[in-house]
N, C-alpha and C. Protein backbone atom coordinates (compact mmCIF):
# COMPACT_ATOMS: atom_id res chain seq x y z
N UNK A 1 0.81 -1.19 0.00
CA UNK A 1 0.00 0.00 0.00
C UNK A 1 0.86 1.26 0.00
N UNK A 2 2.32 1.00 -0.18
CA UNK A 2 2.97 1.97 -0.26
C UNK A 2 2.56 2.97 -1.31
N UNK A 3 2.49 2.65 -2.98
CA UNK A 3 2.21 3.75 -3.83
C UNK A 3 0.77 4.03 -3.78
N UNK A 4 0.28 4.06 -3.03
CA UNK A 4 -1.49 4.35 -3.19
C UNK A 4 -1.51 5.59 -2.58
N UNK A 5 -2.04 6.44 -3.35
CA UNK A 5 -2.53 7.90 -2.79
C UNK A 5 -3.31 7.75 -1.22
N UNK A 6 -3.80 8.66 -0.69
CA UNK A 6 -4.28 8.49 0.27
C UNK A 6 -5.56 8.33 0.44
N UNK A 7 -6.08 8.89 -0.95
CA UNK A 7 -7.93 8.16 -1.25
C UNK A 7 -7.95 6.74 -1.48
N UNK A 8 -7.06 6.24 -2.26
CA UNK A 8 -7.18 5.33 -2.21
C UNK A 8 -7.14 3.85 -1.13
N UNK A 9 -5.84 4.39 -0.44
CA UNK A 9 -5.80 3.71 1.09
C UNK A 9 -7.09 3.93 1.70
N UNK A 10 -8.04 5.04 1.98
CA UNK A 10 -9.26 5.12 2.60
C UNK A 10 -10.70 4.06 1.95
N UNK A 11 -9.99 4.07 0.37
CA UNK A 11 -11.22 3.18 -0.03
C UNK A 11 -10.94 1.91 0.01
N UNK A 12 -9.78 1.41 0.51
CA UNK A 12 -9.26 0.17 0.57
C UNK A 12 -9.58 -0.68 1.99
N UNK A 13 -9.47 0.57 2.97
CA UNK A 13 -9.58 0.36 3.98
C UNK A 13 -11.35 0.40 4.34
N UNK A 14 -11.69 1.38 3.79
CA UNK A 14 -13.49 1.35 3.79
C UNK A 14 -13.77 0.21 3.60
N UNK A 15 -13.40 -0.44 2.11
CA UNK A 15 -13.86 -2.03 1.37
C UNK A 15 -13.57 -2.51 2.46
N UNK A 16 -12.57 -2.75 2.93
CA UNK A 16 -12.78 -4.38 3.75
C UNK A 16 -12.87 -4.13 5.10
N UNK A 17 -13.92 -3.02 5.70
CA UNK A 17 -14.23 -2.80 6.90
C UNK A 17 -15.56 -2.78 6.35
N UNK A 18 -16.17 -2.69 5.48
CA UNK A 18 -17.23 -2.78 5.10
C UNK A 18 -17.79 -4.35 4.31
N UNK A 19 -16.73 -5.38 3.96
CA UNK A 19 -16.27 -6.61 3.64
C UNK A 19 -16.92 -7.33 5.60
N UNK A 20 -15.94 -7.24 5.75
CA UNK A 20 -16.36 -7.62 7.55
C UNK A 20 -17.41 -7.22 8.43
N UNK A 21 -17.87 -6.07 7.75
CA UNK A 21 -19.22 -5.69 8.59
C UNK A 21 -20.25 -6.47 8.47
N UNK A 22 -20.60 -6.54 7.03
CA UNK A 22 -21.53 -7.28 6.97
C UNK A 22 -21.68 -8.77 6.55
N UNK A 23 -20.58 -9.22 7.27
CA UNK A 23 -20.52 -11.28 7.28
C UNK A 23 -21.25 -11.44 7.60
N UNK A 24 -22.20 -12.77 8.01
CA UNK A 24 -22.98 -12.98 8.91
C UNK A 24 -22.51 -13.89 9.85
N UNK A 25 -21.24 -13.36 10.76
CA UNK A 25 -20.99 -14.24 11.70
C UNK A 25 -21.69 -15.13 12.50
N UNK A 26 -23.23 -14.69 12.71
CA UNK A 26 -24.23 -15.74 13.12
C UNK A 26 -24.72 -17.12 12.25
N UNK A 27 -24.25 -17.03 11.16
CA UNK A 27 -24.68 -18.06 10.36
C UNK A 27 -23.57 -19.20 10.78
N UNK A 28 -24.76 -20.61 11.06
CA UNK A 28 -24.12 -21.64 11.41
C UNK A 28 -22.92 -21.96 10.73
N UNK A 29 -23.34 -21.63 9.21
CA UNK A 29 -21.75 -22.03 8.26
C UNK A 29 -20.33 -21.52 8.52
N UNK A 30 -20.80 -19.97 8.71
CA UNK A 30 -19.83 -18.58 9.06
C UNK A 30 -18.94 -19.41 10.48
N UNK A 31 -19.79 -19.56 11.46
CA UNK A 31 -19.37 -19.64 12.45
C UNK A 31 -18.23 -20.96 12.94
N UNK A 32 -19.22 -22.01 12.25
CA UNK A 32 -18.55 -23.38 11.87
C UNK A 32 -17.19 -22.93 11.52
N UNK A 33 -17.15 -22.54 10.04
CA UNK A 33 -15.84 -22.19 9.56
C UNK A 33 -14.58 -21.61 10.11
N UNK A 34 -15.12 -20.30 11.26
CA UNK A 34 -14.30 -19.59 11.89
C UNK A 34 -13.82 -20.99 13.00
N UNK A 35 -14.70 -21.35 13.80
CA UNK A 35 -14.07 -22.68 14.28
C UNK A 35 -13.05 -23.39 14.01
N UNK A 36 -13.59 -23.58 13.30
CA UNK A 36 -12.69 -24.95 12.77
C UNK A 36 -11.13 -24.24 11.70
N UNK A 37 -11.24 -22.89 11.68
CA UNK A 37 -9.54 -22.74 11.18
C UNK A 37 -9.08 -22.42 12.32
N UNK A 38 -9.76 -21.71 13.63
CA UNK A 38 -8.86 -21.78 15.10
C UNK A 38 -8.33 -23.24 15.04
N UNK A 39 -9.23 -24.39 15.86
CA UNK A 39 -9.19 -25.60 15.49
C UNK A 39 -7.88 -26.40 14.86
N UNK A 40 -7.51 -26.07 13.62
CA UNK A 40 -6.74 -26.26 12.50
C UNK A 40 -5.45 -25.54 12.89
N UNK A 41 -5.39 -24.21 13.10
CA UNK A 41 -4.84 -23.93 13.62
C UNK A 41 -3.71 -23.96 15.30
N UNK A 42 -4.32 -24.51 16.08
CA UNK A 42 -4.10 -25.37 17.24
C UNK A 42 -3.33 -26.43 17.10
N UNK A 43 -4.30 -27.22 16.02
CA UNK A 43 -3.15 -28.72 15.54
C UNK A 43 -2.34 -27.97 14.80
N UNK A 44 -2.08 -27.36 14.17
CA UNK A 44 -1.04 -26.78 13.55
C UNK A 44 0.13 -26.55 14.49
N UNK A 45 -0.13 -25.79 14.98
CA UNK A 45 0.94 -25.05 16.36
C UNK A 45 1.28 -26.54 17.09
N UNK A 46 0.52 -27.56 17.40
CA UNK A 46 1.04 -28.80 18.70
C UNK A 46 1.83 -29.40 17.79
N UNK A 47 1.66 -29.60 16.15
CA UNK A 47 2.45 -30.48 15.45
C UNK A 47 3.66 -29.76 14.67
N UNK A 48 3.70 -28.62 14.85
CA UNK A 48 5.05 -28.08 14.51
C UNK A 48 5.86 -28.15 15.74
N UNK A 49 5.30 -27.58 16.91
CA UNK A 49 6.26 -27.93 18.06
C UNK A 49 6.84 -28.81 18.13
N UNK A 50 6.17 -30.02 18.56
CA UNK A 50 6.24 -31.18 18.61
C UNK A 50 7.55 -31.82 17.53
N UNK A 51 7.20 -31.81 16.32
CA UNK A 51 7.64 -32.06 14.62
C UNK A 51 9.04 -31.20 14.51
N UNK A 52 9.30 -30.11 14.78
CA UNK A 52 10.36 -28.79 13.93
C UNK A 52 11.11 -28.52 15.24
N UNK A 53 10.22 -27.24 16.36
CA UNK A 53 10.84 -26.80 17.19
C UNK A 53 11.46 -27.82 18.33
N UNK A 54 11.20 -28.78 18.40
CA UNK A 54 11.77 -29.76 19.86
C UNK A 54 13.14 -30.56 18.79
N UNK A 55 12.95 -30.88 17.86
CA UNK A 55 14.33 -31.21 17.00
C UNK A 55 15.43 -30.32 16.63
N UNK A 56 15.03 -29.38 16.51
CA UNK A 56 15.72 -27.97 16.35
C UNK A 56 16.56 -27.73 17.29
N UNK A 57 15.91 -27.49 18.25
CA UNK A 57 16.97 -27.17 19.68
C UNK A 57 17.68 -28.25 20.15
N UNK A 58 16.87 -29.64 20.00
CA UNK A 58 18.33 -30.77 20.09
C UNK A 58 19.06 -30.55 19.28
N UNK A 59 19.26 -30.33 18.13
CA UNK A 59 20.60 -29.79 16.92
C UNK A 59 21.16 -28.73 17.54
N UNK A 60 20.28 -27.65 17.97
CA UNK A 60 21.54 -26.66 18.08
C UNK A 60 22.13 -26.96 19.44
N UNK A 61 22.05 -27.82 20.58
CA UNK A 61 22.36 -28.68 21.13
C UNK A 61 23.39 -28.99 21.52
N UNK A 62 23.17 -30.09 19.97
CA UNK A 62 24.48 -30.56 19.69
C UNK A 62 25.77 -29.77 18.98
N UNK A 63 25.36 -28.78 18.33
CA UNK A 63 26.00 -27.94 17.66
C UNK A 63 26.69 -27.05 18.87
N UNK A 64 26.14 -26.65 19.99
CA UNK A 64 26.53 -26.03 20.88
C UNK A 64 27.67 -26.81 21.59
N UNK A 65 27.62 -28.50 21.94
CA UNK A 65 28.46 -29.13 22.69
C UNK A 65 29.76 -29.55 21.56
N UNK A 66 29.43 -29.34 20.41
CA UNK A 66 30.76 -29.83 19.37
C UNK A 66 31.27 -28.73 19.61
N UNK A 67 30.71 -27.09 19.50
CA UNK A 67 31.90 -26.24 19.28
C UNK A 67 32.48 -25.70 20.62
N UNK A 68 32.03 -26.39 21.70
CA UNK A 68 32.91 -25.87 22.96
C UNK A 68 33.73 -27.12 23.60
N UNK A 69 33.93 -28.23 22.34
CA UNK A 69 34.89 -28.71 22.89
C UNK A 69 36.38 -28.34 22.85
């Protein structure tokens, strides 16, 4: 949004405050959906921990005890 005049940033910003106003977050579907990408999200986060970050730090670990020998 850097080269956008400043009307334009306002109508950009209008659209999708006006995009979100009128969702119908009450609709079972709406709501479902928002669910379930928290949801998705959650397993996301336990299986990267779990998966990436807990292997990671055993490497650097080990990387830490090789170079201070």
């Amino acid at each position: 949004m850097k080269n956008l005049t400043p009307n334009k940033k306002l109508l950009v910003i209008a659209g999708i405050f006006l995009l979100v106003f009128f969702i119908p977050f009450t609709h079972p579907r709406i709501a479902n959906a928002i669910q379930e990408a928290f949801l998705m999200l959650a397993d996301y986060a336990h299986e990267h921990v779990l998966l990436c970050v807990v292997p990671a730090l055993f490497i650097a670990g080990a990387i830490v005890v090789f170079l201070n020998l």
